[in-house]
Structures are given as C-alpha cells and as structure tokens.
Protein backbone atom coordinates (compact mmCIF):
# COMPACT_ATOMS: atom_id res chain seq x y z
CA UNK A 1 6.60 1.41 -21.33
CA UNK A 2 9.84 1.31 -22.32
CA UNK A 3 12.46 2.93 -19.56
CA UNK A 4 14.10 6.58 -21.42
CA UNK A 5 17.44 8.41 -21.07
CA UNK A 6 15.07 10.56 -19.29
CA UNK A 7 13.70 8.76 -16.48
CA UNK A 8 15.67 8.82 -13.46
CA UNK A 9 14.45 6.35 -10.04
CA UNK A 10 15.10 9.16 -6.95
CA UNK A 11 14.22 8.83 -2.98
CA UNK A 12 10.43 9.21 -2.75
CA UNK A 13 9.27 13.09 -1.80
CA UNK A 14 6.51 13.00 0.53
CA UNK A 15 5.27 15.79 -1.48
CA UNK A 16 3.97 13.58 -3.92
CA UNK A 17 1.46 11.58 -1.44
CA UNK A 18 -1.06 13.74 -2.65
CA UNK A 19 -0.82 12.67 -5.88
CA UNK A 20 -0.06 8.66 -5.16
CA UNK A 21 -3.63 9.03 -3.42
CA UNK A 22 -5.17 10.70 -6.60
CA UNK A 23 -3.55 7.21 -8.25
CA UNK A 24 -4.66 4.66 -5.94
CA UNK A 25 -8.38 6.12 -4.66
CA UNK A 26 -10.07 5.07 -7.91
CA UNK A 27 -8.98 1.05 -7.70
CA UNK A 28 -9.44 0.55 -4.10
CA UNK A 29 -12.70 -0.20 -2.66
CA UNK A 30 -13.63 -2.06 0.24
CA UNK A 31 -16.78 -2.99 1.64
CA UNK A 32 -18.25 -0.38 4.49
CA UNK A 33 -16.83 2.15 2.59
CA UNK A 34 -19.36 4.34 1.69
CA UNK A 35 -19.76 6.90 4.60
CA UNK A 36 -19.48 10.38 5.21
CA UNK A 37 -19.36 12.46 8.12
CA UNK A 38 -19.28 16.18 8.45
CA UNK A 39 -16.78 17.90 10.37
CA UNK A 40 -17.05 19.64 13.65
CA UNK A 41 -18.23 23.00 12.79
CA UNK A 42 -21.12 21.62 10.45
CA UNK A 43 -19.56 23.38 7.54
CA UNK A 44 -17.27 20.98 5.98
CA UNK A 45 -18.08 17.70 4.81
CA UNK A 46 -14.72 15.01 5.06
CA UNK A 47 -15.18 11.84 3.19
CA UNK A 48 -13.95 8.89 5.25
CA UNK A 49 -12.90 7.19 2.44
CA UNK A 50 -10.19 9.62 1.44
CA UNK A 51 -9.18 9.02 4.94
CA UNK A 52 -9.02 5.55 4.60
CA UNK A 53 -7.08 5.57 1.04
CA UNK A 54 -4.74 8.25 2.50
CA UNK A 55 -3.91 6.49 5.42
CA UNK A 56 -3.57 3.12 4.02
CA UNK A 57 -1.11 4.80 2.01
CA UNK A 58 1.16 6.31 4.51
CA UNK A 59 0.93 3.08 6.47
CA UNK A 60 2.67 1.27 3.13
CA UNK A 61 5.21 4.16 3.23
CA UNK A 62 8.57 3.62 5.04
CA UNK A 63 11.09 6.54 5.02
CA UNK A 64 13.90 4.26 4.23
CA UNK A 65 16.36 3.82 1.24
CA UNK A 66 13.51 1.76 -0.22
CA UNK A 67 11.50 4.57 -0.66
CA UNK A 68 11.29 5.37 -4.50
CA UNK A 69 9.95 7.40 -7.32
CA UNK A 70 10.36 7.26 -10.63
CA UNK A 71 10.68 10.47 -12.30
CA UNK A 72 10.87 11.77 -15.76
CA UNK A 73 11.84 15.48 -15.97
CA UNK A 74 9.73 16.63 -13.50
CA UNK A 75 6.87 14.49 -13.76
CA UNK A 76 6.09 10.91 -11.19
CA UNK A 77 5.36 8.14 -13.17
CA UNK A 78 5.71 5.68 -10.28
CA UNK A 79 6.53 4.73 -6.92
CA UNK A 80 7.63 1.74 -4.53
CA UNK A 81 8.50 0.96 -0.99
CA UNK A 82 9.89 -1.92 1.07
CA UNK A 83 10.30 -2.21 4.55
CA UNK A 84 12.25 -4.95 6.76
CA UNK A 85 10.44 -7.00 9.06
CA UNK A 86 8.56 -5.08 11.62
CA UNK A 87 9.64 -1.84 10.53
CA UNK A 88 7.63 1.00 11.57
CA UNK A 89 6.37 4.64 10.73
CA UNK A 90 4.26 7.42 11.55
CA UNK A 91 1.11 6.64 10.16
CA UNK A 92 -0.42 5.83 13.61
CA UNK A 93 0.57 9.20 14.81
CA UNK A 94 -1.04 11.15 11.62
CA UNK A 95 -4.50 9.06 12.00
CA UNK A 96 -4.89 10.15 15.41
CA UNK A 97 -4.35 13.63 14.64
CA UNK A 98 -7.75 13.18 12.10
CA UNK A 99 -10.07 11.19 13.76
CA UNK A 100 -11.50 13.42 16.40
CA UNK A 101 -13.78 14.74 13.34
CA UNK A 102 -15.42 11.62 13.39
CA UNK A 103 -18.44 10.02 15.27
CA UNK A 104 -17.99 7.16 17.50
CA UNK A 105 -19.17 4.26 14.54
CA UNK A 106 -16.91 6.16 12.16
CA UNK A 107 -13.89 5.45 14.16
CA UNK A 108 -15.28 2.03 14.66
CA UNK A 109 -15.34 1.41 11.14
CA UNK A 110 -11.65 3.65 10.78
CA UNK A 111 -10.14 1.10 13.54
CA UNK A 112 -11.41 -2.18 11.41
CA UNK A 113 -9.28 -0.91 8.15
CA UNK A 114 -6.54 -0.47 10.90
CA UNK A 115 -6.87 -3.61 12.44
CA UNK A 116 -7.26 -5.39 8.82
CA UNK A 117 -3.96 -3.39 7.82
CA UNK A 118 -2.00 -4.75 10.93
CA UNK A 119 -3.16 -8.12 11.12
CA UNK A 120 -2.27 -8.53 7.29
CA UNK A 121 1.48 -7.29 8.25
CA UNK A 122 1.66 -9.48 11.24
CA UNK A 123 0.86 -12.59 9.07
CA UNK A 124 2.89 -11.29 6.09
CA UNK A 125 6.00 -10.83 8.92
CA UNK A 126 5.40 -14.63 10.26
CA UNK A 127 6.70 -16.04 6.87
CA UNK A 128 9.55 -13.75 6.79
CA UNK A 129 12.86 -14.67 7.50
CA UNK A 130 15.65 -12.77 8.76
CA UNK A 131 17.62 -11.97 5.43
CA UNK A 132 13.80 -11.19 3.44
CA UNK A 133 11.76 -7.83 3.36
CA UNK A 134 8.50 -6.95 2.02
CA UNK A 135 6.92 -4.77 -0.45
CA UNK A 136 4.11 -2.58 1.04
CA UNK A 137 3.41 -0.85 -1.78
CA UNK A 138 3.80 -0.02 -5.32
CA UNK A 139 1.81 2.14 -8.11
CA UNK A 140 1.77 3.83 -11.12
CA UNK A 141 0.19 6.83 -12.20
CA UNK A 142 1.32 5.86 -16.30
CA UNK A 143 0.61 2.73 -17.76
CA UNK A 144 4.21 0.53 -17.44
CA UNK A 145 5.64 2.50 -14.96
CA UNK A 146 5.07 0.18 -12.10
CA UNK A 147 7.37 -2.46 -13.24
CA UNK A 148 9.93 -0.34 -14.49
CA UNK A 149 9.97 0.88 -10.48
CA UNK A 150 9.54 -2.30 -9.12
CA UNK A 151 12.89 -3.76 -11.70
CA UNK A 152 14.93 -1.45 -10.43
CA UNK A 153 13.60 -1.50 -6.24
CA UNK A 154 14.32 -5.63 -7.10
CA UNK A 155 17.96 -4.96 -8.32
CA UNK A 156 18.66 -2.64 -4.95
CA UNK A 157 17.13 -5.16 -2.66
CA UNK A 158 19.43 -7.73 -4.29
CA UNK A 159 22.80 -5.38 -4.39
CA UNK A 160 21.90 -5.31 -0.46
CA UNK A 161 21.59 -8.79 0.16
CA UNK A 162 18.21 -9.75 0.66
CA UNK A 163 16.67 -13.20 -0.67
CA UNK A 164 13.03 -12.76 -0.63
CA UNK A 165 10.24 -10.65 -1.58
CA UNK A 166 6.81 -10.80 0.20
CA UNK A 167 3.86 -8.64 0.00
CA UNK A 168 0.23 -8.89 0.74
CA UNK A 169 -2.70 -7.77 -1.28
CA UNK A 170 -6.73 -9.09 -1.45
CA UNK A 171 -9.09 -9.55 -4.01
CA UNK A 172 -10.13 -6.10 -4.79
CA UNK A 173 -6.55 -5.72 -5.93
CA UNK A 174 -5.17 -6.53 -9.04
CA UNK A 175 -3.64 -9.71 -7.36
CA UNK A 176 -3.42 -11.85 -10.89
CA UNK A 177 -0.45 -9.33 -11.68
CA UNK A 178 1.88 -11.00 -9.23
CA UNK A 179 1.96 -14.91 -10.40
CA UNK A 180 2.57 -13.30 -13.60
CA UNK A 181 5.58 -11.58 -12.53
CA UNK A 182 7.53 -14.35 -10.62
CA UNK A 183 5.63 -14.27 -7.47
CA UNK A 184 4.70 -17.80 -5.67
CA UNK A 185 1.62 -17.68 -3.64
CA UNK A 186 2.11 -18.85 0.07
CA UNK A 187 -1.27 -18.11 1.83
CA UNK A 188 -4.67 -17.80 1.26
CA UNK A 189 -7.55 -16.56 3.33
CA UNK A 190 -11.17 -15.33 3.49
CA UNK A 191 -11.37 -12.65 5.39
CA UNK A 192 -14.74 -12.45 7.37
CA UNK A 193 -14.91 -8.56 8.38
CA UNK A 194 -15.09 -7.55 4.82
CA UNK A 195 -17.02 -10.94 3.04
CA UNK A 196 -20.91 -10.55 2.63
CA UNK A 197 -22.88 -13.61 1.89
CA UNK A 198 -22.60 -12.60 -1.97
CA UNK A 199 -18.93 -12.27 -2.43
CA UNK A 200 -15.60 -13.81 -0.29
CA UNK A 201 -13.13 -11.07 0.07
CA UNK A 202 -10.13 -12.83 -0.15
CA UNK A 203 -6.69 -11.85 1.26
CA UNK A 204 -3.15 -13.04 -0.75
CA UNK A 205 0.37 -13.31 0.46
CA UNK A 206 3.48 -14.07 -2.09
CA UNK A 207 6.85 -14.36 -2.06
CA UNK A 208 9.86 -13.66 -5.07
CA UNK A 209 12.86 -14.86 -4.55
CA UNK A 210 15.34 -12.02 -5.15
C-alpha cells in the first residue's frame, strides 16, 4: 500500500479497541486457549479467549504520544504504540474488573497469559537502555498499512531522540516479518508453559536501531 493525500497518522482513539481486537483475534492463538465459561447468572456465555485477546491488547496500549492510528477519511487502517522502559497502564485495573465471572482454573489459566505477558516485558526491559523504547504493539486491519504506521511511529521516535527499537513477539506471530524489516534478533527462548511435547513455542526479542 502506497501512503495517499488522504491518509492522515492521528493519536490513537480508544474507541477503536474494539475494532483492533476484531484485527488481531483471528492470528493469535495460544495453547490452553480453548475454554469457555458462562457467566454468573447462567444466561450468558463469555469466551475467555476474547478476554485474553482484549486484554493482551490493552496491556500493549500506552496512552502516550506514541499512541497512533492511521486514518483515511474516516476509516483505521492501522495502529502502533511504544512505550519507554517500564512504563505502565491500566490494563491490570480493567482485568480485575472481569474476572470475577470466572471459575477458579479460569483465572488460573487468565493469570498464566498475565504472567507470560509480564515476564516477556521484564526481559524485553533488561536489554533496554536508557535512551531506547519498545514497540508493544502494532497491526493492520488493510494489507500495507502496518508499515506505513510503523515508518512514520520510527521517524517520531527518532525526531525525539531515541536510538533503539525493541519488541517481543513468539512463534505464533508473524515473527519472520521483523529480520526482514531491519530488526536484529537478540534473544531466543522456549517457553515451557505454552510448549507441548509436539511443538516448542518459542519467544523472540529484537532490536532496530533508530
């Protein structure tokens, strides 16, 4: 995709998280993901895996000047976010408000995607220097769109003097994009929780200098 006089990069609107879950829910999948559970009144039915894909997404969003959307006329092509080192949000504070649906093993298995989410930023944060930040997340709901967004996020994060770019992704994620796109790899792991004696789930971190 080729950027248009049309297409305009704007802070993200949190509006739109709906709609970066509709993007992101069909090319994640982890293992231990398929459960259900049915709410308290025995009516409703809520799918713990849109709770997991929601909240790994609002744990990857930072309300910061790094928040972005790209826009053209009034439609959201794609969005990206960066965050400093150690930076924090909310996301915490909207899982807890969801759980008490759940049984006892479904927070169990909630708390592991937590755990695996924190312990991947922890590591990520270790190689980080002072002057570097990190990508938490970027997607595209139109083919191209993604590294339009992630161009221009690149171009700020320079203009503001940062020198490098880390993020962390795994195996069920399109991780082959990254080397492609200028992106060293600086750590590789198995990650045990989520492996099964027929496939390794394997976690990535990578670094661009900016």
């Amino acid at each position: 995709m080729a950027a248009s006089d049309n297409m305009n990069v704007e802070p993200f609107d949190s509006n739109y998280i709906q709609e970066l879950v509709s993007w992101v829910r069909p090319l994640w999948t982890m293992v231990d993901w398929k459960r259900s559970v049915s709410a308290v009144d025995g009516e409703k039915s809520l799918s713990t895996v849109d709770l997991d894909v929601e909240f790994i997404v609002r744990h990857n969003i930072f309300h910061n000047e790094f928040a972005l959307q790209l826009v053209e006329g009034e439609r959201v092509l794609a969005v990206a976010f960066a965050a400093r080192k150690n930076e924090e949000n909310d996301a915490l504070q909207w899982l807890a408000e969801r759980v008490q649906v759940l049984t006892e093993e479904e927070v169990a298995g909630m708390r592991q995607v937590v755990d695996y989410l924190e312990d991947m930023d922890r590591r990520t944060c270790r190689h980080m220097g002072d002057g570097d930040i990190r990508l938490t997340l970027f997607a595209s709901g139109s083919p191209g769109g993604g590294g339009l967004i992630l161009a221009e996020l690149e171009e700020r994060l320079r203009r503001c003097g940062f020198t490098s770019l880390y993020l962390w992704t795994d195996s069920d994620c399109t991780h082959q994009w990254y080397p492609r796109h200028g992106f060293e790899l600086v750590e590789e792991a198995r990650n045990e929780a989520f492996s099964t004696p027929q496939r390794d789930f394997l976690t990535y971190i990578f670094r661009k200098e900016l």
